[in-house]
PDBML (XML) file of the C-alpha atoms, coordinates in Angstrom:
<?xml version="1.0" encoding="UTF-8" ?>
<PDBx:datablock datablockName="MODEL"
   xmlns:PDBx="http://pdbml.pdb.org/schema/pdbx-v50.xsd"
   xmlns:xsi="http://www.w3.org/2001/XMLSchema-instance"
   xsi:schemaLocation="http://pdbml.pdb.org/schema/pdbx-v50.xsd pdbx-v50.xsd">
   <PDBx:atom_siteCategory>
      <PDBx:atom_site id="1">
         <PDBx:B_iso_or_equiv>0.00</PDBx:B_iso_or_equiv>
         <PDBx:Cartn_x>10.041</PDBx:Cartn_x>
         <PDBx:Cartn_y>-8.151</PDBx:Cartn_y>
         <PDBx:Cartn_z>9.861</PDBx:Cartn_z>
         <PDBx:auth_asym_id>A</PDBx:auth_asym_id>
         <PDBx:auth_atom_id>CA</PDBx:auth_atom_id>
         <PDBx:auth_comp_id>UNK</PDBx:auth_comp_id>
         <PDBx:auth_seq_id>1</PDBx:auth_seq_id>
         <PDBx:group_PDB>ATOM</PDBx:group_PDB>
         <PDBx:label_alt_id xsi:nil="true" />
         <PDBx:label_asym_id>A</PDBx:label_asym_id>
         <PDBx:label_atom_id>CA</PDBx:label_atom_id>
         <PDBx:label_comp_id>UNK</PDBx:label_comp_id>
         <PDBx:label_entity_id>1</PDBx:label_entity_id>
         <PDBx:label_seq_id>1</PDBx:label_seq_id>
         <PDBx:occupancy>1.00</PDBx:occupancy>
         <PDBx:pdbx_PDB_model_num>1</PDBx:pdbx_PDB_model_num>
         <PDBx:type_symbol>C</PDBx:type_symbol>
      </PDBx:atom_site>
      <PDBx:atom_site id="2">
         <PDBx:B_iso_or_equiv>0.00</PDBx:B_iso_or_equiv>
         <PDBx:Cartn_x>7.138</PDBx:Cartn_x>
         <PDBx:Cartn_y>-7.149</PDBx:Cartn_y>
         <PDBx:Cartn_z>8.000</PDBx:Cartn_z>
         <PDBx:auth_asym_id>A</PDBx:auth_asym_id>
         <PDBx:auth_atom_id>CA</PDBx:auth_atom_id>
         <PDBx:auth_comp_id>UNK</PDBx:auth_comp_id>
         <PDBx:auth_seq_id>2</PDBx:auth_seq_id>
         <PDBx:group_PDB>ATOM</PDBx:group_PDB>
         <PDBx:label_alt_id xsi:nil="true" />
         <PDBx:label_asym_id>A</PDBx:label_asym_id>
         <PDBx:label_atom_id>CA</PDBx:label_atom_id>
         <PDBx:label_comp_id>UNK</PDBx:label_comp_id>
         <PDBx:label_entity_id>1</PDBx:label_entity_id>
         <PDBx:label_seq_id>2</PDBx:label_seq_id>
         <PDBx:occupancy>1.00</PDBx:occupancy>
         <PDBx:pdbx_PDB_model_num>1</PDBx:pdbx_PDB_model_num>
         <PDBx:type_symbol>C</PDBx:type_symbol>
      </PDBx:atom_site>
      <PDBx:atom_site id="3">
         <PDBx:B_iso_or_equiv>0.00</PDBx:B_iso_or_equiv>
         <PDBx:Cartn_x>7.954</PDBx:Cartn_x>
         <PDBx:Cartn_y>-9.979</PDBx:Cartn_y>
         <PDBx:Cartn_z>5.478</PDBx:Cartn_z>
         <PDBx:auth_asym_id>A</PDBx:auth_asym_id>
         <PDBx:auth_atom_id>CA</PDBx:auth_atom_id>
         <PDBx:auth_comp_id>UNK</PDBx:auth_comp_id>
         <PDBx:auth_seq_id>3</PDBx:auth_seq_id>
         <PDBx:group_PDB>ATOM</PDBx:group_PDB>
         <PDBx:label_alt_id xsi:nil="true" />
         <PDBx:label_asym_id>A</PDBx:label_asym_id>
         <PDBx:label_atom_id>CA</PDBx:label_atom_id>
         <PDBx:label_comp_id>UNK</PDBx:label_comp_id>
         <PDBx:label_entity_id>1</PDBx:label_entity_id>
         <PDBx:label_seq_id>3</PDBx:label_seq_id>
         <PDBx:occupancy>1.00</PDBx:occupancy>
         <PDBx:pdbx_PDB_model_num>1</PDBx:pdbx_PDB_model_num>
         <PDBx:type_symbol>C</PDBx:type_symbol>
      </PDBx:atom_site>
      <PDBx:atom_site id="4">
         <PDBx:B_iso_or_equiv>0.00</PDBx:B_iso_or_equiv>
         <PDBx:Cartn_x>7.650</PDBx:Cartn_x>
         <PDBx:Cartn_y>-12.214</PDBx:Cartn_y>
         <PDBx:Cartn_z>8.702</PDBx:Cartn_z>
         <PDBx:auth_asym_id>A</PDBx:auth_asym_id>
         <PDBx:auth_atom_id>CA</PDBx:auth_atom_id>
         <PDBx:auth_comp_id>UNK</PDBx:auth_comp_id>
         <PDBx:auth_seq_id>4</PDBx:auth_seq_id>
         <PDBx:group_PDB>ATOM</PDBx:group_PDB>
         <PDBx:label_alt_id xsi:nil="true" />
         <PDBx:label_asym_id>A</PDBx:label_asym_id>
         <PDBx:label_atom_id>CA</PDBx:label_atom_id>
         <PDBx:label_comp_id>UNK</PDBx:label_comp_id>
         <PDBx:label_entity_id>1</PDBx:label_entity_id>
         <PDBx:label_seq_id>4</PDBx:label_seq_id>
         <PDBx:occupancy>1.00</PDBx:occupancy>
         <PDBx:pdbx_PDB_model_num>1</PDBx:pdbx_PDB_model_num>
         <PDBx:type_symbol>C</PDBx:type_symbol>
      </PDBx:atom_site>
      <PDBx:atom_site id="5">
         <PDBx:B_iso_or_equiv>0.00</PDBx:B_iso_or_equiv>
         <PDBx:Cartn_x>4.501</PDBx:Cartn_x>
         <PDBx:Cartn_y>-11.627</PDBx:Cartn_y>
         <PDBx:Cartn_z>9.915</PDBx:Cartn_z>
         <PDBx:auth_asym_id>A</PDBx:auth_asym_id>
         <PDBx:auth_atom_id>CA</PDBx:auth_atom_id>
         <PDBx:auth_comp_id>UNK</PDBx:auth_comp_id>
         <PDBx:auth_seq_id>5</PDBx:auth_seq_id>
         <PDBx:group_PDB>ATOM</PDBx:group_PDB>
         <PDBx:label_alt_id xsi:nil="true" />
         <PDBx:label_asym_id>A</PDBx:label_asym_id>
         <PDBx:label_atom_id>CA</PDBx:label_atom_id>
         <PDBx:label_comp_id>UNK</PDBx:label_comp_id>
         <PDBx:label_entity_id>1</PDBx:label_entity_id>
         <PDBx:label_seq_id>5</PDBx:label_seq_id>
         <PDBx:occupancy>1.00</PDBx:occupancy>
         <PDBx:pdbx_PDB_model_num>1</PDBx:pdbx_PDB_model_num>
         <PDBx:type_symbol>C</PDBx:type_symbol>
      </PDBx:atom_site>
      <PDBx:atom_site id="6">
         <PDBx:B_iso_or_equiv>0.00</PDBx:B_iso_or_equiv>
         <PDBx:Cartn_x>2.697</PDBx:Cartn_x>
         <PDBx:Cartn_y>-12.369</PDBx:Cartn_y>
         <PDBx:Cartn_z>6.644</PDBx:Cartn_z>
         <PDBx:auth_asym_id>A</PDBx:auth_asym_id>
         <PDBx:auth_atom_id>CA</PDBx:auth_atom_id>
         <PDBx:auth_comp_id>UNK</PDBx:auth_comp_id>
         <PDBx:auth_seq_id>6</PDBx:auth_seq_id>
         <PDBx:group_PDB>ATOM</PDBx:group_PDB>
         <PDBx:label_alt_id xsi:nil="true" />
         <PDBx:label_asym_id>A</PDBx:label_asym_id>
         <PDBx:label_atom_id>CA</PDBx:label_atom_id>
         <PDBx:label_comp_id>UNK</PDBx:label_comp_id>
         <PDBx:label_entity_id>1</PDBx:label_entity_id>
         <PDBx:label_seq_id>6</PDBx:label_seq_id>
         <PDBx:occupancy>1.00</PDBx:occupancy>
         <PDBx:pdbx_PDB_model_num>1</PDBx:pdbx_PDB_model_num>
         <PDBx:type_symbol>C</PDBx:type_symbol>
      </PDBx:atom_site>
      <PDBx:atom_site id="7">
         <PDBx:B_iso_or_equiv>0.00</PDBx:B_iso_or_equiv>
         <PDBx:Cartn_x>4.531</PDBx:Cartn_x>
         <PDBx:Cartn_y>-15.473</PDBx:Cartn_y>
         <PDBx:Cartn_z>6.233</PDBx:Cartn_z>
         <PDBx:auth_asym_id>A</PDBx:auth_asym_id>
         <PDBx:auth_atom_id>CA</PDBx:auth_atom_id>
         <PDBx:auth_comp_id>UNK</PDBx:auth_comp_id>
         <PDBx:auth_seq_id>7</PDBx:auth_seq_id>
         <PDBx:group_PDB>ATOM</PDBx:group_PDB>
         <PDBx:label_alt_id xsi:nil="true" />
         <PDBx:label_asym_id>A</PDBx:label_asym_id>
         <PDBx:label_atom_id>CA</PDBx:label_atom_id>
         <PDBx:label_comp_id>UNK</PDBx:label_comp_id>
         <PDBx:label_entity_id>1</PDBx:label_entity_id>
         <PDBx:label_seq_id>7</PDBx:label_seq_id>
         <PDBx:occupancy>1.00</PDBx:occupancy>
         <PDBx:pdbx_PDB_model_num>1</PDBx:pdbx_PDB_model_num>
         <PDBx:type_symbol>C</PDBx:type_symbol>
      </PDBx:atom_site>
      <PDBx:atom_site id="8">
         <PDBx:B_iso_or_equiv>0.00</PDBx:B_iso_or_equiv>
         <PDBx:Cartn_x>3.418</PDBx:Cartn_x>
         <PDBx:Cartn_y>-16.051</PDBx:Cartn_y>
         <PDBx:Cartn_z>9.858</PDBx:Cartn_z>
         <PDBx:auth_asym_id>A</PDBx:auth_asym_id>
         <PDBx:auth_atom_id>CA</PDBx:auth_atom_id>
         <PDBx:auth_comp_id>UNK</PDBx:auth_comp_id>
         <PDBx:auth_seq_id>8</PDBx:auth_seq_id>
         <PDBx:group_PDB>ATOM</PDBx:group_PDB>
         <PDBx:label_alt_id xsi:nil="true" />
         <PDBx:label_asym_id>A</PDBx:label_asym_id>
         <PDBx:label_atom_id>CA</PDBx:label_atom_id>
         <PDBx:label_comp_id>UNK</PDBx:label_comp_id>
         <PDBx:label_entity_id>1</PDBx:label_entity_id>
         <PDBx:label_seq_id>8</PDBx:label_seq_id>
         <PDBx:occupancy>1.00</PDBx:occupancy>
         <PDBx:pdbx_PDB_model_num>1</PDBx:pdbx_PDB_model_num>
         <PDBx:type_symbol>C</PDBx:type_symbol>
      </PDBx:atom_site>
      <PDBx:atom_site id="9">
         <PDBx:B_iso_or_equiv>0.00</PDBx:B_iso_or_equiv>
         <PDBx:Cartn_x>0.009</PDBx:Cartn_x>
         <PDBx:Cartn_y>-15.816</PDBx:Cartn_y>
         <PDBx:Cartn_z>9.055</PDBx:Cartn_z>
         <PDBx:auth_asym_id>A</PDBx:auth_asym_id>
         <PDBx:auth_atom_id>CA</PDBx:auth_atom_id>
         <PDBx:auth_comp_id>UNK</PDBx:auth_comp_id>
         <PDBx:auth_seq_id>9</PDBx:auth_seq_id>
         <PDBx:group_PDB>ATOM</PDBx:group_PDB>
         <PDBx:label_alt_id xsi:nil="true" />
         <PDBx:label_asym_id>A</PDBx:label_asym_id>
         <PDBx:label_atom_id>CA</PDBx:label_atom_id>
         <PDBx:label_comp_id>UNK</PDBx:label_comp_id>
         <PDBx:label_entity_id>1</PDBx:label_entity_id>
         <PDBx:label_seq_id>9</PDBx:label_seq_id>
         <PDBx:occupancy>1.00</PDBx:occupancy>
         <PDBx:pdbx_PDB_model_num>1</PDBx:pdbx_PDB_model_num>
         <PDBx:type_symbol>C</PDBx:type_symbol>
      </PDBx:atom_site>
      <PDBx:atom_site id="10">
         <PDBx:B_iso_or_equiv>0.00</PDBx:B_iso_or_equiv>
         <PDBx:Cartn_x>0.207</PDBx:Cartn_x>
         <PDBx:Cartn_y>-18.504</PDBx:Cartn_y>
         <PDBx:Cartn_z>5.371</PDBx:Cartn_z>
         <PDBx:auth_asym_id>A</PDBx:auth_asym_id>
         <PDBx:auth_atom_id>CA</PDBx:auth_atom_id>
         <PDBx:auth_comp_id>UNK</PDBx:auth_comp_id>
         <PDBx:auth_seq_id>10</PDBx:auth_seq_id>
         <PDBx:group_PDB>ATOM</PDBx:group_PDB>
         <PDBx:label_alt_id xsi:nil="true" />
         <PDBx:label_asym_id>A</PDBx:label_asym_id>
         <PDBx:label_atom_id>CA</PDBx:label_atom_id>
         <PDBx:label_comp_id>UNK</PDBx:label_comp_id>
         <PDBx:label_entity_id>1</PDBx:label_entity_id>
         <PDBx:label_seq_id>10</PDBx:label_seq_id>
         <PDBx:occupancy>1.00</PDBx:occupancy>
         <PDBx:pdbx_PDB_model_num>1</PDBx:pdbx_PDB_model_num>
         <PDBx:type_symbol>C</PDBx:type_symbol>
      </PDBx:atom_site>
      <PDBx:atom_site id="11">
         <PDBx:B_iso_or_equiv>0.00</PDBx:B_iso_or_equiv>
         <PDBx:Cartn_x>-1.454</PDBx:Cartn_x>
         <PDBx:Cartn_y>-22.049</PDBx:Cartn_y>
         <PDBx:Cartn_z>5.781</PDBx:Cartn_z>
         <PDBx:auth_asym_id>A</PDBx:auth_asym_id>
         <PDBx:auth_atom_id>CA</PDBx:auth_atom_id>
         <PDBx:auth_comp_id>UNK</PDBx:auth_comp_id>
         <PDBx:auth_seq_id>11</PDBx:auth_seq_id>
         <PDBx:group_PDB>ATOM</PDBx:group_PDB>
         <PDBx:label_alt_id xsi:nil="true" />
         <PDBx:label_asym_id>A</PDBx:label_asym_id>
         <PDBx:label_atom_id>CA</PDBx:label_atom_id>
         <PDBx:label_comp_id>UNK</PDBx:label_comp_id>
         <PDBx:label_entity_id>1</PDBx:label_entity_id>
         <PDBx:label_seq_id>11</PDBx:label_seq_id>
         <PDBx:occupancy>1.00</PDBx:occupancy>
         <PDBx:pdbx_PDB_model_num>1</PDBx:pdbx_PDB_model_num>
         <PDBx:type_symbol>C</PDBx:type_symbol>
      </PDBx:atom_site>
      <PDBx:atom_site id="12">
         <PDBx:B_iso_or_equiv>0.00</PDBx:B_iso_or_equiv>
         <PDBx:Cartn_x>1.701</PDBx:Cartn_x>
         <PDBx:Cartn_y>-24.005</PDBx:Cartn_y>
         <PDBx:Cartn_z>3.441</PDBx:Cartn_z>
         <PDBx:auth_asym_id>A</PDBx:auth_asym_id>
         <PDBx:auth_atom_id>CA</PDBx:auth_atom_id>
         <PDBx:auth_comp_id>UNK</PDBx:auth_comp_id>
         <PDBx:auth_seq_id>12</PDBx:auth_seq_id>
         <PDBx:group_PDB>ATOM</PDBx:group_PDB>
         <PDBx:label_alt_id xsi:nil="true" />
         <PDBx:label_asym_id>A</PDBx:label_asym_id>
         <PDBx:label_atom_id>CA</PDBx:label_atom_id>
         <PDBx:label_comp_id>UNK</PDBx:label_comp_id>
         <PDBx:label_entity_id>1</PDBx:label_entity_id>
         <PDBx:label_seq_id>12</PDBx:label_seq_id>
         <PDBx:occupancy>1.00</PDBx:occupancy>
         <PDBx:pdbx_PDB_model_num>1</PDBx:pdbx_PDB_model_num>
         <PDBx:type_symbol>C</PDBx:type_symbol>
      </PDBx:atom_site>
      <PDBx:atom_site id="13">
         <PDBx:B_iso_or_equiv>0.00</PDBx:B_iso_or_equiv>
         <PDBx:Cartn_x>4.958</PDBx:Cartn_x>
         <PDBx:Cartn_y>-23.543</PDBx:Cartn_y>
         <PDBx:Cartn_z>1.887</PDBx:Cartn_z>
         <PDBx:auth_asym_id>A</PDBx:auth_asym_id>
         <PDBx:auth_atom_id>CA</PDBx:auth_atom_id>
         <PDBx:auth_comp_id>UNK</PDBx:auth_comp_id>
         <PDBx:auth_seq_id>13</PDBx:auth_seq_id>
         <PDBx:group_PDB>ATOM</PDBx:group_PDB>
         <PDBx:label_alt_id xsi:nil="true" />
         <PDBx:label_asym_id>A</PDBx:label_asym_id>
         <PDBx:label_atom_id>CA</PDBx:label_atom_id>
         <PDBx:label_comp_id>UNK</PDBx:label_comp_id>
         <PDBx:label_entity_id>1</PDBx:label_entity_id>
         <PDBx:label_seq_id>13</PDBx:label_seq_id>
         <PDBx:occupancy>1.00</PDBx:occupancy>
         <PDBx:pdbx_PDB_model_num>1</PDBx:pdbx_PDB_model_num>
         <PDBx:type_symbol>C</PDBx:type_symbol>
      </PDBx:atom_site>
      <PDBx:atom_site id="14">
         <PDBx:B_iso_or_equiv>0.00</PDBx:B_iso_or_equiv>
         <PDBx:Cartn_x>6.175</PDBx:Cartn_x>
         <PDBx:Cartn_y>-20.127</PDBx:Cartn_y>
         <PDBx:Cartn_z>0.093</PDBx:Cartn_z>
         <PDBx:auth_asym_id>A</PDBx:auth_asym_id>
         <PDBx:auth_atom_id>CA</PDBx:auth_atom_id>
         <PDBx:auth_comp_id>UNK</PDBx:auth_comp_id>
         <PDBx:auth_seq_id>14</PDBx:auth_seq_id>
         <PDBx:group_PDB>ATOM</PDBx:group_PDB>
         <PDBx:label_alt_id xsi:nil="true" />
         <PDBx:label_asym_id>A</PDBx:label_asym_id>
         <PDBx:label_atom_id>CA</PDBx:label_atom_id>
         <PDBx:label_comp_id>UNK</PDBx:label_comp_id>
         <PDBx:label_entity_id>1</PDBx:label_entity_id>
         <PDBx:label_seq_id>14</PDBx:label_seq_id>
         <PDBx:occupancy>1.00</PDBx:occupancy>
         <PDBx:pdbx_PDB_model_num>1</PDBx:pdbx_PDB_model_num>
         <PDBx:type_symbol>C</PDBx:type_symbol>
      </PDBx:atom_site>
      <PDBx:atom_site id="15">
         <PDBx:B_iso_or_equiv>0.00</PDBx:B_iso_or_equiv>
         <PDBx:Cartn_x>8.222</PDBx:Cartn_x>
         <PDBx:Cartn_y>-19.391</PDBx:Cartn_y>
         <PDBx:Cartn_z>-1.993</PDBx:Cartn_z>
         <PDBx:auth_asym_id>A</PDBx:auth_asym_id>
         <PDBx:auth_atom_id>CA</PDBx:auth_atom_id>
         <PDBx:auth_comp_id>UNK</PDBx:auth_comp_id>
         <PDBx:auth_seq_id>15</PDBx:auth_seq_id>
         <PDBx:group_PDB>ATOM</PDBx:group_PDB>
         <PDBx:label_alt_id xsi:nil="true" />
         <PDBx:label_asym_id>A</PDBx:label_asym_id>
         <PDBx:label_atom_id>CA</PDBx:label_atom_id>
         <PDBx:label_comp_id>UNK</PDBx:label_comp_id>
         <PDBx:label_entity_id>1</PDBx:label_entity_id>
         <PDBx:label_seq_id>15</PDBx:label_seq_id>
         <PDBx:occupancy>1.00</PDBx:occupancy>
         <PDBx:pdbx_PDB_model_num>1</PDBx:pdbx_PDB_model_num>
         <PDBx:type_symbol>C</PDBx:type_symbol>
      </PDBx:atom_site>
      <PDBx:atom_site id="16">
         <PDBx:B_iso_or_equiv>0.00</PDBx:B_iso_or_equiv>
         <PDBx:Cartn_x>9.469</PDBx:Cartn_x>
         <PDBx:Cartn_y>-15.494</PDBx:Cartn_y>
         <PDBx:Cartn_z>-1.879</PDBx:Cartn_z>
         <PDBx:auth_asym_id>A</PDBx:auth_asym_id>
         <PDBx:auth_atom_id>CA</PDBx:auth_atom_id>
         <PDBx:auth_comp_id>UNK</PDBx:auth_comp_id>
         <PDBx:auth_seq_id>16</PDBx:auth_seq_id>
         <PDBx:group_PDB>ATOM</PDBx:group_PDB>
         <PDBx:label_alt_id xsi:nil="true" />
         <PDBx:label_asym_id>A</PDBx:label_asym_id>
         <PDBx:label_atom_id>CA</PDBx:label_atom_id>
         <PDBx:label_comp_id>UNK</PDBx:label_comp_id>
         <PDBx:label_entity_id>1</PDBx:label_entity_id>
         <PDBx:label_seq_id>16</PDBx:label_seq_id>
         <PDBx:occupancy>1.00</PDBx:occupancy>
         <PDBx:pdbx_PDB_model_num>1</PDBx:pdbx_PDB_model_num>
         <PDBx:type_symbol>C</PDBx:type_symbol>
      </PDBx:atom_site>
      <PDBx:atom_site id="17">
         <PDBx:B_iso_or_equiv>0.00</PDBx:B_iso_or_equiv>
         <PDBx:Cartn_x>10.430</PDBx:Cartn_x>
         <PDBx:Cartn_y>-13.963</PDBx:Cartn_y>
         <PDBx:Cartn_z>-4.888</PDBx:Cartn_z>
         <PDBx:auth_asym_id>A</PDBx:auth_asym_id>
         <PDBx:auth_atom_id>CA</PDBx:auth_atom_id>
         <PDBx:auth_comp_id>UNK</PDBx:auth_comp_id>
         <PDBx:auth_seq_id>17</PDBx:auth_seq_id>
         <PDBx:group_PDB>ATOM</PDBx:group_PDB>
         <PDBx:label_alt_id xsi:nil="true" />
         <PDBx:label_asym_id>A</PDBx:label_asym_id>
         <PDBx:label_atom_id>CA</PDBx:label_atom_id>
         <PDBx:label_comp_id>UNK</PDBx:label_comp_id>
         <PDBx:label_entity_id>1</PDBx:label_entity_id>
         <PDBx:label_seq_id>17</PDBx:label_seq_id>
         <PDBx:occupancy>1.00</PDBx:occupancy>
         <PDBx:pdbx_PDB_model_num>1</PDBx:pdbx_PDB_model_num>
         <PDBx:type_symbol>C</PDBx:type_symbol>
      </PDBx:atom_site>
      <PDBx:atom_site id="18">
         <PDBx:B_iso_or_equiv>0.00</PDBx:B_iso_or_equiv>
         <PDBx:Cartn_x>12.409</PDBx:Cartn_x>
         <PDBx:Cartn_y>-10.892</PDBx:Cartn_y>
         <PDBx:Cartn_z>-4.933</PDBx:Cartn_z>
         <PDBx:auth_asym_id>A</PDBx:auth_asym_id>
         <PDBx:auth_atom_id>CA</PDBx:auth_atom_id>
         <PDBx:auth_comp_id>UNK</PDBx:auth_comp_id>
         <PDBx:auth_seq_id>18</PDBx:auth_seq_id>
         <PDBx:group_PDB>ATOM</PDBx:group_PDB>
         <PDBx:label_alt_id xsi:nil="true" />
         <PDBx:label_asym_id>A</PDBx:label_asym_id>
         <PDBx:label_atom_id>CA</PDBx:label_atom_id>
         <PDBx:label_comp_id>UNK</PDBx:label_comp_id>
         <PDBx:label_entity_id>1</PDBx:label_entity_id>
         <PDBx:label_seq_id>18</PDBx:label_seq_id>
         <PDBx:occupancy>1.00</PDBx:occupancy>
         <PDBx:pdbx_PDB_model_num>1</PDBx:pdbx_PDB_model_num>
         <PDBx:type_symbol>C</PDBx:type_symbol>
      </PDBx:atom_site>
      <PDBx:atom_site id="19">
         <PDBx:B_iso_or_equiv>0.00</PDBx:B_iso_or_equiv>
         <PDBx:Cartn_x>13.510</PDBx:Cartn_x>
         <PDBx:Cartn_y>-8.021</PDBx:Cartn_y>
         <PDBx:Cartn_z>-7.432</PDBx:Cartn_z>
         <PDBx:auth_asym_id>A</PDBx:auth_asym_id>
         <PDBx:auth_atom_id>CA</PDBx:auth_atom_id>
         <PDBx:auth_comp_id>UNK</PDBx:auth_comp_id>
         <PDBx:auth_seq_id>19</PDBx:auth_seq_id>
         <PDBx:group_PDB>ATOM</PDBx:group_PDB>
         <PDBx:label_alt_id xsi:nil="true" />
         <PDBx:label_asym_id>A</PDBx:label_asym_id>
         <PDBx:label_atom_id>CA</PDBx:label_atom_id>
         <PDBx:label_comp_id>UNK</PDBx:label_comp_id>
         <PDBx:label_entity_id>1</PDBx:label_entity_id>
         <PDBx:label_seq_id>19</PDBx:label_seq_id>
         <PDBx:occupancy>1.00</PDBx:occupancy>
         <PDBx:pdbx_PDB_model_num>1</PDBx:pdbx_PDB_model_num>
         <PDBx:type_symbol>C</PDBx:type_symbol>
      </PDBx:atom_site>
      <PDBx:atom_site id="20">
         <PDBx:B_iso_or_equiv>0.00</PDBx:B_iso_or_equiv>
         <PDBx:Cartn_x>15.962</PDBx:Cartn_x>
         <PDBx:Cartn_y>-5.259</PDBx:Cartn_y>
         <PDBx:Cartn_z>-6.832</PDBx:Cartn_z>
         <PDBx:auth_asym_id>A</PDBx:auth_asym_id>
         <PDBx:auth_atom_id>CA</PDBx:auth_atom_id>
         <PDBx:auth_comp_id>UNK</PDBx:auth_comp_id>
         <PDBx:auth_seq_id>20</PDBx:auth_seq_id>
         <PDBx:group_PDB>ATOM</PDBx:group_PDB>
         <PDBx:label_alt_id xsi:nil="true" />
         <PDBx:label_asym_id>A</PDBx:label_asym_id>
         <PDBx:label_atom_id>CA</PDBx:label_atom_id>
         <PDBx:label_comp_id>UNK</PDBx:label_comp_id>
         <PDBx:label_entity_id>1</PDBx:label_entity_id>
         <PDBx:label_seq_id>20</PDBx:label_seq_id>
         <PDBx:occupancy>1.00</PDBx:occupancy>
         <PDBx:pdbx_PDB_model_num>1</PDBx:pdbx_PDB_model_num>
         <PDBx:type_symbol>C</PDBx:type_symbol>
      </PDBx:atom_site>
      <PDBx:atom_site id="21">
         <PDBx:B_iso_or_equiv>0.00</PDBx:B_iso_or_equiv>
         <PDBx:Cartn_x>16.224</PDBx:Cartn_x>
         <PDBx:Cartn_y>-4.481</PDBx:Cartn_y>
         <PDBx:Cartn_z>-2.821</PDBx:Cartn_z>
         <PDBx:auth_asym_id>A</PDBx:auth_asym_id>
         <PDBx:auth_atom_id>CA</PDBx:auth_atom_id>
         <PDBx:auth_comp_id>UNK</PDBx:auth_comp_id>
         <PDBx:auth_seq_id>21</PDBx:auth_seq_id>
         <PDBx:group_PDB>ATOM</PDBx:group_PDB>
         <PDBx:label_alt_id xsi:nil="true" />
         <PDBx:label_asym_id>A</PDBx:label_asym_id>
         <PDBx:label_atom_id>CA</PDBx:label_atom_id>
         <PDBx:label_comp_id>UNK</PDBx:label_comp_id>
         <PDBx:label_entity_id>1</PDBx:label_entity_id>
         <PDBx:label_seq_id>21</PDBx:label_seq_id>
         <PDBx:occupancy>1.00</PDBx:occupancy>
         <PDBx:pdbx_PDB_model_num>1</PDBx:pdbx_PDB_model_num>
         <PDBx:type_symbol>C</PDBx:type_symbol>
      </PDBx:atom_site>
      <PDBx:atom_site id="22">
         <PDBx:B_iso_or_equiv>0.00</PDBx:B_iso_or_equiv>
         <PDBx:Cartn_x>13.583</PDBx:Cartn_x>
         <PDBx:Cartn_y>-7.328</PDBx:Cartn_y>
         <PDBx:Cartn_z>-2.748</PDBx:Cartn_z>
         <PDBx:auth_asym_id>A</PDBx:auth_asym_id>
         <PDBx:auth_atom_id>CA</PDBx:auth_atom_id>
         <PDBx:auth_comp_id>UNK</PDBx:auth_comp_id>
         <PDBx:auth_seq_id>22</PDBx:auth_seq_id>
         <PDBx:group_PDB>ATOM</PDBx:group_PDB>
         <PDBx:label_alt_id xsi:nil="true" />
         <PDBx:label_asym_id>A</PDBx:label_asym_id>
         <PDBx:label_atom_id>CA</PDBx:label_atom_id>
         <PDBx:label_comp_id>UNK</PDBx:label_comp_id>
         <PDBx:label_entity_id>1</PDBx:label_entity_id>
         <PDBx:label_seq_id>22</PDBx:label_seq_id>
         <PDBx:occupancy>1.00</PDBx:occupancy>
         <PDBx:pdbx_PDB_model_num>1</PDBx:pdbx_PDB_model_num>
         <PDBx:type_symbol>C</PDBx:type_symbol>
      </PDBx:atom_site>
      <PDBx:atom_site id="23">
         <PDBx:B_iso_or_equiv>0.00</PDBx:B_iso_or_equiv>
         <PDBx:Cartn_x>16.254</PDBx:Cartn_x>
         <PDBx:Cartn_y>-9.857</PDBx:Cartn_y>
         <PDBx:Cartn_z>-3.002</PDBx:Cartn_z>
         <PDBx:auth_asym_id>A</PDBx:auth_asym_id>
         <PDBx:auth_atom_id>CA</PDBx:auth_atom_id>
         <PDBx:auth_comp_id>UNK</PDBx:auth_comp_id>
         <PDBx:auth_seq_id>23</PDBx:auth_seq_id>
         <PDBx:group_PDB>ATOM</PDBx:group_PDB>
         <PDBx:label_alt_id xsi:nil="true" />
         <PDBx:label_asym_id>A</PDBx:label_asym_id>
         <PDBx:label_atom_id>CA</PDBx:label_atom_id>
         <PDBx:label_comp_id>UNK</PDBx:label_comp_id>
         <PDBx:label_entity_id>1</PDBx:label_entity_id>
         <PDBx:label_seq_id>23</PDBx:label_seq_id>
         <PDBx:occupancy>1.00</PDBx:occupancy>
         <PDBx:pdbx_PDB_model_num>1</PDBx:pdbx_PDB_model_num>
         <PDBx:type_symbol>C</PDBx:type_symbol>
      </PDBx:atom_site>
      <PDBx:atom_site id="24">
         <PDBx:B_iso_or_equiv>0.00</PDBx:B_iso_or_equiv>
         <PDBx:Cartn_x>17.800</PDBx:Cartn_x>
         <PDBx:Cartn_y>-8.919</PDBx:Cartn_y>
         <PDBx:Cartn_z>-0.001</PDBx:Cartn_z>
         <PDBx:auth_asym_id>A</PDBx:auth_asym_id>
         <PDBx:auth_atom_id>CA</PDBx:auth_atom_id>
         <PDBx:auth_comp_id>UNK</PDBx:auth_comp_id>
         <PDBx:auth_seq_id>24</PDBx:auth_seq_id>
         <PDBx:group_PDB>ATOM</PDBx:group_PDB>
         <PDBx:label_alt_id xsi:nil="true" />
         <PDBx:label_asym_id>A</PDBx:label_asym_id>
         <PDBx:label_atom_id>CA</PDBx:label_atom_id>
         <PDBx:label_comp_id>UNK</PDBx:label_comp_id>
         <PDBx:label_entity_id>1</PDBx:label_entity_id>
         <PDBx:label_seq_id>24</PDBx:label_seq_id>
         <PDBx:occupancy>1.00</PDBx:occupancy>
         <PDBx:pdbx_PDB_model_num>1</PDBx:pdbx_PDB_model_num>
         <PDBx:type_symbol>C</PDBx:type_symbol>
      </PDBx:atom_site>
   </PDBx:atom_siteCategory>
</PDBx:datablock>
């Protein structure tokens, strides 16, 4: 959820990159 709302708030594309417990 957290993860959400920043990607709520980006003007383009992302791309998430994730290490560890990142990746899920």
């Amino acid at each position: 959820n957290a993860t959400k709302v920043v990607l709520d708030k980006q003007d383009g594309p992302v791309i998430l990159a994730g290490h560890s417990w990142g990746g899920a």
